[in-house]
N, C-alpha and C. Protein backbone atom coordinates (compact mmCIF):
# COMPACT_ATOMS: atom_id res chain seq x y z
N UNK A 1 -41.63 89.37 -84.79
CA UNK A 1 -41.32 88.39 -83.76
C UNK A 1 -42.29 88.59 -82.60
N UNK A 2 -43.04 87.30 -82.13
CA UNK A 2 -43.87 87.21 -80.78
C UNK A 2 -43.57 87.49 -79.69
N UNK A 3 -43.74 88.56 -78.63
CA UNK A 3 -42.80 88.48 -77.85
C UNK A 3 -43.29 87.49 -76.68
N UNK A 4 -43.22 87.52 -75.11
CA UNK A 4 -43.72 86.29 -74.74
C UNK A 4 -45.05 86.77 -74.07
N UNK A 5 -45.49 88.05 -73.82
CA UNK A 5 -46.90 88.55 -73.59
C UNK A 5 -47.85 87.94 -74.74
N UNK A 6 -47.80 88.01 -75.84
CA UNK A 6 -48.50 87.85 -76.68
C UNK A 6 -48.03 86.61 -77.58
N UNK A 7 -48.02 85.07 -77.57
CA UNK A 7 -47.90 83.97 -77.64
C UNK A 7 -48.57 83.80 -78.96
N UNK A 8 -47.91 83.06 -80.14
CA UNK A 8 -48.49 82.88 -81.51
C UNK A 8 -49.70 81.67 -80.99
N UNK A 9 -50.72 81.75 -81.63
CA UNK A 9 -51.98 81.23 -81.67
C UNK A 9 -52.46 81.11 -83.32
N UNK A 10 -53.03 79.75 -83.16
CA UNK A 10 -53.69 79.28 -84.38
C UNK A 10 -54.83 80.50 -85.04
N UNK A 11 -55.66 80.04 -86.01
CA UNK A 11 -56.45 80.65 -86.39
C UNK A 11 -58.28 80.62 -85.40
N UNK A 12 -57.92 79.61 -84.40
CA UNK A 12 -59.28 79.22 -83.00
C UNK A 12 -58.71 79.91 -81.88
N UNK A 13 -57.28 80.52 -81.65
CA UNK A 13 -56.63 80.90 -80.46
C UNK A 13 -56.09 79.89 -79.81
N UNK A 14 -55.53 78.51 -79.90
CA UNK A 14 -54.66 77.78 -79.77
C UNK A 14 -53.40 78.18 -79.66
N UNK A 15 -52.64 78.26 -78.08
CA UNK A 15 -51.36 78.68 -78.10
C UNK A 15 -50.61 77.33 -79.30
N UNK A 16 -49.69 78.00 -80.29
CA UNK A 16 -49.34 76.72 -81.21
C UNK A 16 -47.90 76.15 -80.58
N UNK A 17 -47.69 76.69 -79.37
CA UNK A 17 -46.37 76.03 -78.48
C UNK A 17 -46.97 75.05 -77.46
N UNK A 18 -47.91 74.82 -77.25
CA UNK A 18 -48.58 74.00 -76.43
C UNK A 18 -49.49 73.22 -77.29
N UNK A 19 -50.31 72.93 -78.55
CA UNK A 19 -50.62 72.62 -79.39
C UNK A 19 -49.56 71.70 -79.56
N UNK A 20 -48.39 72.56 -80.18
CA UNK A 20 -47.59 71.49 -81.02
C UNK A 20 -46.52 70.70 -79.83
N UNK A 21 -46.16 70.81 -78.56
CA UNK A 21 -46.34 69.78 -77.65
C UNK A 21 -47.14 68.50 -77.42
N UNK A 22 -48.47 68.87 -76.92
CA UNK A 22 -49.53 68.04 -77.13
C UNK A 22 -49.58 66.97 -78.73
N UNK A 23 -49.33 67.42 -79.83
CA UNK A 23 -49.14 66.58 -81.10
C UNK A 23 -47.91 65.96 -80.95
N UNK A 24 -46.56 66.37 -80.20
CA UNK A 24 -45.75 65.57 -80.18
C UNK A 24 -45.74 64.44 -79.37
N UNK A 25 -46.70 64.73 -78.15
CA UNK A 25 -47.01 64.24 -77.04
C UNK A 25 -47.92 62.30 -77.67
N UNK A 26 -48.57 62.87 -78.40
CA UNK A 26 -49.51 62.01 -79.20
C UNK A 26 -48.59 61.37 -79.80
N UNK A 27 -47.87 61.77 -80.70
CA UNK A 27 -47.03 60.91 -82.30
C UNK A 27 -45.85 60.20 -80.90
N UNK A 28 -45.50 60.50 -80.30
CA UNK A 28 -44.35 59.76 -79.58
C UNK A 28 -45.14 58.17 -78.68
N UNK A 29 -46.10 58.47 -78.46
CA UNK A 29 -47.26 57.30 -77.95
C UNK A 29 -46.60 57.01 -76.52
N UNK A 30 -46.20 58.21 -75.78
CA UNK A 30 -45.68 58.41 -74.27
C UNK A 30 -46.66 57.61 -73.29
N UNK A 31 -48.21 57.87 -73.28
CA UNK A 31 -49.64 57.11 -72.37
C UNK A 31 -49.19 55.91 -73.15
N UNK A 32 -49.03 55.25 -74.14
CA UNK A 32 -49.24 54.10 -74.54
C UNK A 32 -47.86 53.51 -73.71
N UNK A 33 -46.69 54.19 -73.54
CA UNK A 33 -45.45 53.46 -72.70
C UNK A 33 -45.75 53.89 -71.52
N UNK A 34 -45.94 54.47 -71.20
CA UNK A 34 -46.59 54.92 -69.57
C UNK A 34 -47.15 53.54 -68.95
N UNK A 35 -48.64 53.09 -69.74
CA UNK A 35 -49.31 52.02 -69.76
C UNK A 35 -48.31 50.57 -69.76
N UNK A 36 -47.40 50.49 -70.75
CA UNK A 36 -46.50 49.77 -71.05
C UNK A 36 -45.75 48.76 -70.02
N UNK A 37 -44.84 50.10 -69.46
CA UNK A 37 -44.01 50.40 -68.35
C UNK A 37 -44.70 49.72 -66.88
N UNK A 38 -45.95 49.55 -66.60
CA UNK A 38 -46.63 49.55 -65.95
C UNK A 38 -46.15 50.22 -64.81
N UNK A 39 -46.23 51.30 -65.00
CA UNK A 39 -46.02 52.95 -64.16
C UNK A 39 -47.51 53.09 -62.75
N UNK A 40 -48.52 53.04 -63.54
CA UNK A 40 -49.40 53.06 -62.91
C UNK A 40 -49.76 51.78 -61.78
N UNK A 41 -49.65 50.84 -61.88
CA UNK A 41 -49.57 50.15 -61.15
C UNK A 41 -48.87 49.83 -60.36
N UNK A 42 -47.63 50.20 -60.78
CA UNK A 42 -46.36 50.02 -59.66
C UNK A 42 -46.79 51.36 -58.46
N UNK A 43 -47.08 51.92 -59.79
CA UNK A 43 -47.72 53.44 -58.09
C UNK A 43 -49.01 52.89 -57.57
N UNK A 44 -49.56 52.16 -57.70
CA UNK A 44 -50.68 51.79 -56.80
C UNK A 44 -50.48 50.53 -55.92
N UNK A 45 -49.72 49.52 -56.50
CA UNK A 45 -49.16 48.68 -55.61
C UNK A 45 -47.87 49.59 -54.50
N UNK A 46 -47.32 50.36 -54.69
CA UNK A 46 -46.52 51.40 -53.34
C UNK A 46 -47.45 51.85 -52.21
N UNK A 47 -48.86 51.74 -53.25
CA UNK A 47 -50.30 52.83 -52.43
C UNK A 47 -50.20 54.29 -52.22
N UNK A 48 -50.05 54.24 -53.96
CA UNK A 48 -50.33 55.68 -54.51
C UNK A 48 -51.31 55.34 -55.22
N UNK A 49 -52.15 56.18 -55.69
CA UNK A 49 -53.89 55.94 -56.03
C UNK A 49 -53.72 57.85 -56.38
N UNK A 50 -54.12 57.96 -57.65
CA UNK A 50 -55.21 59.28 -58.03
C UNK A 50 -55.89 60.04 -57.30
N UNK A 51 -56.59 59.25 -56.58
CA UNK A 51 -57.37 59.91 -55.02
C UNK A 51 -56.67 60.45 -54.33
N UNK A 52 -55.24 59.92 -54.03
CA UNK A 52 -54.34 60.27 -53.17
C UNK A 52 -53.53 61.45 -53.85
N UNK A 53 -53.49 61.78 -54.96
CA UNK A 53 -53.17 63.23 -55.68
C UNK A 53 -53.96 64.13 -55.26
N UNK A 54 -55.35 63.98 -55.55
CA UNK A 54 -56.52 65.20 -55.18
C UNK A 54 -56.20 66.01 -54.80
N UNK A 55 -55.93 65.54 -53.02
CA UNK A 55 -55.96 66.82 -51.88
C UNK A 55 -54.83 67.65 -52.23
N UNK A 56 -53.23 67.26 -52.75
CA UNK A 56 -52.37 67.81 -53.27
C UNK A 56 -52.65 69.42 -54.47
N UNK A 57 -53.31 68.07 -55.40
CA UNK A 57 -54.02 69.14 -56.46
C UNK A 57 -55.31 70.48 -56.21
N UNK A 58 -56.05 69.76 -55.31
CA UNK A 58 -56.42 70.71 -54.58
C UNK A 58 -56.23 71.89 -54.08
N UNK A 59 -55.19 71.79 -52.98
CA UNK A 59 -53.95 72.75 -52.04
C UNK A 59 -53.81 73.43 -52.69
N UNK A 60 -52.97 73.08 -54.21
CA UNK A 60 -52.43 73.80 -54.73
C UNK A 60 -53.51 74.77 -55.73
N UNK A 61 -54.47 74.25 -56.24
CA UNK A 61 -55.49 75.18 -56.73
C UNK A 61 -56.04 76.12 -55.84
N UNK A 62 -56.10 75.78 -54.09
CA UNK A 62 -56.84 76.82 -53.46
C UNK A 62 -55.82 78.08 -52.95
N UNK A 63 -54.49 77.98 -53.39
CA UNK A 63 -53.17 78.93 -52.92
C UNK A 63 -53.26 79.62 -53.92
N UNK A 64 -53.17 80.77 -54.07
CA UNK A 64 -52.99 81.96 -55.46
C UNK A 64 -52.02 81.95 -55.52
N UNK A 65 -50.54 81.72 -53.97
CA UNK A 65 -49.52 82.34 -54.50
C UNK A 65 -48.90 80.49 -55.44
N UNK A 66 -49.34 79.44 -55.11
CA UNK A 66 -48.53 78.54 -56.05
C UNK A 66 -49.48 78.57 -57.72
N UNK A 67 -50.63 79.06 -58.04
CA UNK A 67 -51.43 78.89 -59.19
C UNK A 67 -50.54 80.77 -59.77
N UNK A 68 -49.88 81.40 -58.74
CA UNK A 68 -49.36 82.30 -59.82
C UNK A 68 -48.24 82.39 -60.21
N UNK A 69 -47.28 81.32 -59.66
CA UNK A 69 -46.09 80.81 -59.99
C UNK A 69 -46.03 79.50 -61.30
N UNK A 70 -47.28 79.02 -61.02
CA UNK A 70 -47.43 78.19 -62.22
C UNK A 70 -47.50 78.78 -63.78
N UNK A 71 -48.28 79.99 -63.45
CA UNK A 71 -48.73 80.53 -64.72
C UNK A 71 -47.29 81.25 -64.99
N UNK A 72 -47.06 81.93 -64.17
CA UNK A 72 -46.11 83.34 -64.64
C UNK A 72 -44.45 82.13 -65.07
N UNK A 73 -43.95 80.88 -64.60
CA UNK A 73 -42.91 80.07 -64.90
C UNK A 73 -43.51 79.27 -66.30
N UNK A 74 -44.87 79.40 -66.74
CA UNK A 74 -45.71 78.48 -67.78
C UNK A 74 -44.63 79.08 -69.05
N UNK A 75 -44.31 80.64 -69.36
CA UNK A 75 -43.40 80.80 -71.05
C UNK A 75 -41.92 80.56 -70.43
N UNK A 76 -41.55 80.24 -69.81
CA UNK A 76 -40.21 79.94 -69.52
C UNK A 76 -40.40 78.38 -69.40
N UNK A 77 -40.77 77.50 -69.22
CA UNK A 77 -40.96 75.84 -68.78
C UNK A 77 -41.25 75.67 -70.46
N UNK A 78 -42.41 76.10 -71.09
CA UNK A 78 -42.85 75.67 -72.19
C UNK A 78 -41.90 75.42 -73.34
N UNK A 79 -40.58 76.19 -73.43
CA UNK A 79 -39.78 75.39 -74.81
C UNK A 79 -39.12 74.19 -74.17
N UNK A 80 -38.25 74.09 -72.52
CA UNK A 80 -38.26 72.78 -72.18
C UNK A 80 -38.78 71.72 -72.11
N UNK A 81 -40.28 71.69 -71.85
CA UNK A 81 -41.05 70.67 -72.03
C UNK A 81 -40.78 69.79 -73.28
N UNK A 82 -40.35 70.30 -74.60
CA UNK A 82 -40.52 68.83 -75.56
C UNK A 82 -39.40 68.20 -75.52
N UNK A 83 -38.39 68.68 -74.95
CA UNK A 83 -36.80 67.85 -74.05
C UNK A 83 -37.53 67.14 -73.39
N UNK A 84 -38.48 67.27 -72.39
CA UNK A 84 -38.45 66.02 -71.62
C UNK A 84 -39.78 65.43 -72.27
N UNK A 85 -40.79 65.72 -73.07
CA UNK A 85 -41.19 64.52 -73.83
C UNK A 85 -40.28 63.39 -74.50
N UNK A 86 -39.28 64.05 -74.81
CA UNK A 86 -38.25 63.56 -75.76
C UNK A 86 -37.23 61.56 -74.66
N UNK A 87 -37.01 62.94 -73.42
CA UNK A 87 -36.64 61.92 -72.65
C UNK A 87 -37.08 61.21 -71.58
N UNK A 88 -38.75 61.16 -71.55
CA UNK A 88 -39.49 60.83 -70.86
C UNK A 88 -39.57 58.76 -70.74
N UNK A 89 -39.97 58.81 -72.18
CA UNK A 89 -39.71 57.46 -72.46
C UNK A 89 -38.64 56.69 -71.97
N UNK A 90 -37.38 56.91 -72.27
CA UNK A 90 -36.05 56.19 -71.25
C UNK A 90 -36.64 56.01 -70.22
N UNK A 91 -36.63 57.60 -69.34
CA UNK A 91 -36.76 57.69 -68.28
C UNK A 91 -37.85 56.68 -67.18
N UNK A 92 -38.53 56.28 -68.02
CA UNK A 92 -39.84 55.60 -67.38
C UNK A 92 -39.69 54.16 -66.56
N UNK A 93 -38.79 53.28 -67.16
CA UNK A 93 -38.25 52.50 -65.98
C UNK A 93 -37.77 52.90 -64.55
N UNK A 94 -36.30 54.15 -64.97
CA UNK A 94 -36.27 54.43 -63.45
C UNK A 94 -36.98 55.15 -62.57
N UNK A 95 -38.52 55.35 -63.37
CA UNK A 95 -39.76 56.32 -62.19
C UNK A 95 -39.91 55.19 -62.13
N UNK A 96 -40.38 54.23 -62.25
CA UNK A 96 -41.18 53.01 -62.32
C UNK A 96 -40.57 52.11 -60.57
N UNK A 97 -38.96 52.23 -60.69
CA UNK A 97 -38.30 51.56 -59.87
C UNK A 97 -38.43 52.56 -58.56
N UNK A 98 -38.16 54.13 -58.94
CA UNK A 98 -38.63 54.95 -57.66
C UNK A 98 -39.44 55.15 -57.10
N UNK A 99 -40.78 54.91 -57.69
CA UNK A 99 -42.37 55.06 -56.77
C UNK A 99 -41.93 53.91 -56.01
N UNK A 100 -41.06 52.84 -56.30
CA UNK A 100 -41.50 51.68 -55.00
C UNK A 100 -39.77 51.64 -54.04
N UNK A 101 -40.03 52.61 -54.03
CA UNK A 101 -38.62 52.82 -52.60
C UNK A 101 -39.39 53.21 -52.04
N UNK A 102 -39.40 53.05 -50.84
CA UNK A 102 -40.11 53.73 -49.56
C UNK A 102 -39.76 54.75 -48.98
N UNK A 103 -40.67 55.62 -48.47
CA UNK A 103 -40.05 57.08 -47.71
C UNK A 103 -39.02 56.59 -46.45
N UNK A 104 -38.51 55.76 -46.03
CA UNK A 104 -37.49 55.65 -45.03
C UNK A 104 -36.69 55.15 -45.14
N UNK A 105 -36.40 54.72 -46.60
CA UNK A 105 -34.83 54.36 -47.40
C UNK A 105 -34.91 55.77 -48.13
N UNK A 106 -35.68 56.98 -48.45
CA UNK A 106 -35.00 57.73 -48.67
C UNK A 106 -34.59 58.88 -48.21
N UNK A 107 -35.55 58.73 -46.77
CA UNK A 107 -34.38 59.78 -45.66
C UNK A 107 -33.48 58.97 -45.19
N UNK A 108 -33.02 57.68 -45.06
CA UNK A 108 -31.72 57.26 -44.82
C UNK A 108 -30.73 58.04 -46.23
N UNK A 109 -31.14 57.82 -47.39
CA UNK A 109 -30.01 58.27 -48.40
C UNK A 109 -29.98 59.20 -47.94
N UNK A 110 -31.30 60.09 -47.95
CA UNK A 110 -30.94 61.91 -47.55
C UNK A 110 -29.88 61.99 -46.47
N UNK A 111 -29.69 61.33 -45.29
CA UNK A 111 -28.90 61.76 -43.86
C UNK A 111 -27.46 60.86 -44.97
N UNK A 112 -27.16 59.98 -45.71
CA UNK A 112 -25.95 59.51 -45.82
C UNK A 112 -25.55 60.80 -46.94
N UNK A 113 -26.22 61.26 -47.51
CA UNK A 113 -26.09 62.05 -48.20
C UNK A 113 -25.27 63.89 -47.83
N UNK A 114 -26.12 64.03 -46.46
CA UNK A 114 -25.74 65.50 -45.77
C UNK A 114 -24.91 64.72 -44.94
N UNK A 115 -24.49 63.40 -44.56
CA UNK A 115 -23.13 63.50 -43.31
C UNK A 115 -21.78 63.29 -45.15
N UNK A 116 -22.05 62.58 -45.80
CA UNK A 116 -21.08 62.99 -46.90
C UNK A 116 -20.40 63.86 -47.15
N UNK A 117 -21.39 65.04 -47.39
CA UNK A 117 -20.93 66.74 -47.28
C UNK A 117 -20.41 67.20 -46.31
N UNK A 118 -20.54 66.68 -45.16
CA UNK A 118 -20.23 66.72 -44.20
C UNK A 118 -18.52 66.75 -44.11
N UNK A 119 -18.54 64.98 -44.43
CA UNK A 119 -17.37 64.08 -44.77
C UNK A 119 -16.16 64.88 -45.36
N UNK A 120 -16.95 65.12 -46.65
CA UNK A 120 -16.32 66.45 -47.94
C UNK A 120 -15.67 67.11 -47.30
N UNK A 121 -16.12 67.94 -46.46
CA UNK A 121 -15.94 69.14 -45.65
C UNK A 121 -14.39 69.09 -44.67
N UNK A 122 -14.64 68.20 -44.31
CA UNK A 122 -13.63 67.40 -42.77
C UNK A 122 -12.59 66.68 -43.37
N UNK A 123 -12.93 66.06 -44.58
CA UNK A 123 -11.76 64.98 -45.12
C UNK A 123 -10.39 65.56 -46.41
N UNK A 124 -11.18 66.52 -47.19
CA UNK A 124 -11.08 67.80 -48.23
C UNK A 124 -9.95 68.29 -47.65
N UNK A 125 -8.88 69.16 -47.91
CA UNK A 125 -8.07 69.86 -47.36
C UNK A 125 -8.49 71.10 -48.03
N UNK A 126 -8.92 72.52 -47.62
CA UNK A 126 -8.55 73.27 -48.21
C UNK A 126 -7.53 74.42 -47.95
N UNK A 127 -6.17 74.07 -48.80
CA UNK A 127 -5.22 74.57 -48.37
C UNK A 127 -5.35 74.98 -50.11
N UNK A 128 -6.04 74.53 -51.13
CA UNK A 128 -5.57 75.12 -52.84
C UNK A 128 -6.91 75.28 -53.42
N UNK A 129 -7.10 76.44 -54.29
CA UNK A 129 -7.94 76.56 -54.75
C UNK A 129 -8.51 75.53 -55.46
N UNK A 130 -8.30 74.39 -55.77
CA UNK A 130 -8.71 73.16 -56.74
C UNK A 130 -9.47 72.72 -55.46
N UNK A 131 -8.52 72.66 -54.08
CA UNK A 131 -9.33 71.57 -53.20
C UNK A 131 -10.71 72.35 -52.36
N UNK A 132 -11.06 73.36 -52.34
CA UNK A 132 -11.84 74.78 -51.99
C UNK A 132 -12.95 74.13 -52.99
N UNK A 133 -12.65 74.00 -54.20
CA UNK A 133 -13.12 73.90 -55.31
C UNK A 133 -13.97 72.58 -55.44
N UNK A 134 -13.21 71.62 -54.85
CA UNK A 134 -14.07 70.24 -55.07
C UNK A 134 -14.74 69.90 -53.52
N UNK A 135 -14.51 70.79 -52.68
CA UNK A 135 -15.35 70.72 -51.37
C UNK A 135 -16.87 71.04 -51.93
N UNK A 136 -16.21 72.05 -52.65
CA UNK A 136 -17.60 73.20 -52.70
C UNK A 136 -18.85 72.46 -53.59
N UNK A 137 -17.76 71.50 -54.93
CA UNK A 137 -18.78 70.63 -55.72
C UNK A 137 -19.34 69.82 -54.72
N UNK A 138 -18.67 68.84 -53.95
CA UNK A 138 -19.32 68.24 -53.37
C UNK A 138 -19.99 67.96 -52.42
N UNK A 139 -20.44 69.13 -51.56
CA UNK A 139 -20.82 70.19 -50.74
C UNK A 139 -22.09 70.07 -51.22
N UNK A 140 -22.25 71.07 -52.59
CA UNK A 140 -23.35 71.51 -53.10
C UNK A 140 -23.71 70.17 -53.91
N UNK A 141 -23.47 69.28 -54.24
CA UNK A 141 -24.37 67.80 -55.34
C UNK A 141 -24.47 66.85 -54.01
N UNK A 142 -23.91 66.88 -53.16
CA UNK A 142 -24.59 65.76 -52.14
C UNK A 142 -25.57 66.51 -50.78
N UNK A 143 -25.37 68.26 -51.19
CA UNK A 143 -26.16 68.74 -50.17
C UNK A 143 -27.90 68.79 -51.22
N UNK A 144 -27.69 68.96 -52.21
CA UNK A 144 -28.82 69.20 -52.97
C UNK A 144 -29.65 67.46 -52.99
N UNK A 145 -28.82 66.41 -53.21
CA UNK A 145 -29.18 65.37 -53.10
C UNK A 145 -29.94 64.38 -51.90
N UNK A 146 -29.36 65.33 -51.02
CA UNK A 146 -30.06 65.07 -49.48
C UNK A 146 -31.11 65.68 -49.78
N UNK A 147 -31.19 66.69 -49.20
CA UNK A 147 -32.45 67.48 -49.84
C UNK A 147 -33.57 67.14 -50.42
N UNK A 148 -32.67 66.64 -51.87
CA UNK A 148 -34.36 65.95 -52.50
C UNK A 148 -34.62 65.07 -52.16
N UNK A 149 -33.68 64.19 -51.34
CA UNK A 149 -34.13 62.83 -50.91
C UNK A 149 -35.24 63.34 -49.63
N UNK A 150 -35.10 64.24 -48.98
CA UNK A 150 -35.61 64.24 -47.72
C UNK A 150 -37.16 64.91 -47.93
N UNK A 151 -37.22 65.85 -49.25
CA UNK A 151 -38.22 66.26 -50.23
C UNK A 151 -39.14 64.99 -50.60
N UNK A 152 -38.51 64.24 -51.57
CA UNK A 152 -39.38 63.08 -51.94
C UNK A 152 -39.58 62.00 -51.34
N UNK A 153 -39.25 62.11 -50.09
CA UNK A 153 -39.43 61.02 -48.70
C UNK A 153 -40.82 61.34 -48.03
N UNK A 154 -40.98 63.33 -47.92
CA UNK A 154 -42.05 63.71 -47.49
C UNK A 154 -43.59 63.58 -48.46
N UNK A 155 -43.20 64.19 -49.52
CA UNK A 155 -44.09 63.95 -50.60
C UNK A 155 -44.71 62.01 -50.86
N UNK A 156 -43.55 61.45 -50.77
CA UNK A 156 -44.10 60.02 -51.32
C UNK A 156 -44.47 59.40 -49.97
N UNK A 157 -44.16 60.01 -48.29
CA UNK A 157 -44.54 59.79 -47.48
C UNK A 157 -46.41 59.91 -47.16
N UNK A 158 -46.81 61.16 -48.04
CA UNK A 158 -48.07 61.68 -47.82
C UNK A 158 -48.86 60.68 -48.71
N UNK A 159 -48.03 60.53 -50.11
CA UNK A 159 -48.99 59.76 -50.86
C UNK A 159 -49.76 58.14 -50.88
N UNK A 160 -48.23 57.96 -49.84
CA UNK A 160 -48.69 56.46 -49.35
C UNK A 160 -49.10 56.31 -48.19
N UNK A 161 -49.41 57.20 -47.33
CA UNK A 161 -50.31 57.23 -46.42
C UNK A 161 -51.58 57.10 -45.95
């Protein structure tokens, strides 16, 4: 058995877990629905543009500490990845519909989102462990949800800038 230092490789040195991604990547014809979907264009009509990745991609190539988090999370991410080849395709309408929300409908969700938890908090009784219990769910799924809203408000803020 391989352990994860030493990764099975073809007979050229081809990791064959990233290999056989990439071939699934191909036989599923994901760029051909990508294209489809018209993904790309909907991100350039928002005024997102490739160019506007660069400096991102950049950043992140000139930081050691995010290029050594990439590598060292790369054998833990890699058996998930063909799950989301798998459910990429669905998924591609509702990216399609999210590149064109604007960053200030989604720090409004983010703030309706953290006064919710808020809400949770104040409206919730906790007098029983069940109600402790569903503060805490909903606490933590509308505090995490703010969050990313206020995350991908900044990010899609930069890109359409």
């Amino acid at each position: 058995m391989a352990s994860i230092d030493t990764p099975e490789v073809d007979s050229t040195g081809n990791n064959l877990a990233v290999k056989n991604l990439l071939t699934d990547i191909e036989a599923s014809g994901l760029l051909s629905k990508v294209a489809q979907a018209g993904l790309l264009s909907k991100a350039q009509a928002s005024g997102i543009s490739l160019t506007k990745l660069e400096p991102l991609l950049a950043l992140a190539a000139s930081n050691k500490d995010v290029m050594i988090l990439v590598e060292s999370a790369g054998p833990e991410l890699l058996p998930i990845l063909p799950k989301v080849v798998e459910i990429a395709p669905g998924a591609l309408p509702l990216l399609g519909a999210a590149i064109q929300v604007s960053p200030g409908v989604l720090q409004a969700a983010g703030l309706a989102s953290l006064a919710g938890a808020a809400g949770a908090v104040y409206l919730i009784p906790d007098d029983t462990v069940t109600a402790v219990a569903a503060q805490t769910l909903a606490v933590g799924a509308l505090g995490a949800a703010g969050a990313a809203s206020f995350v991908g408000s900044a990010v899609l803020g930069k890109l359409t800038a």
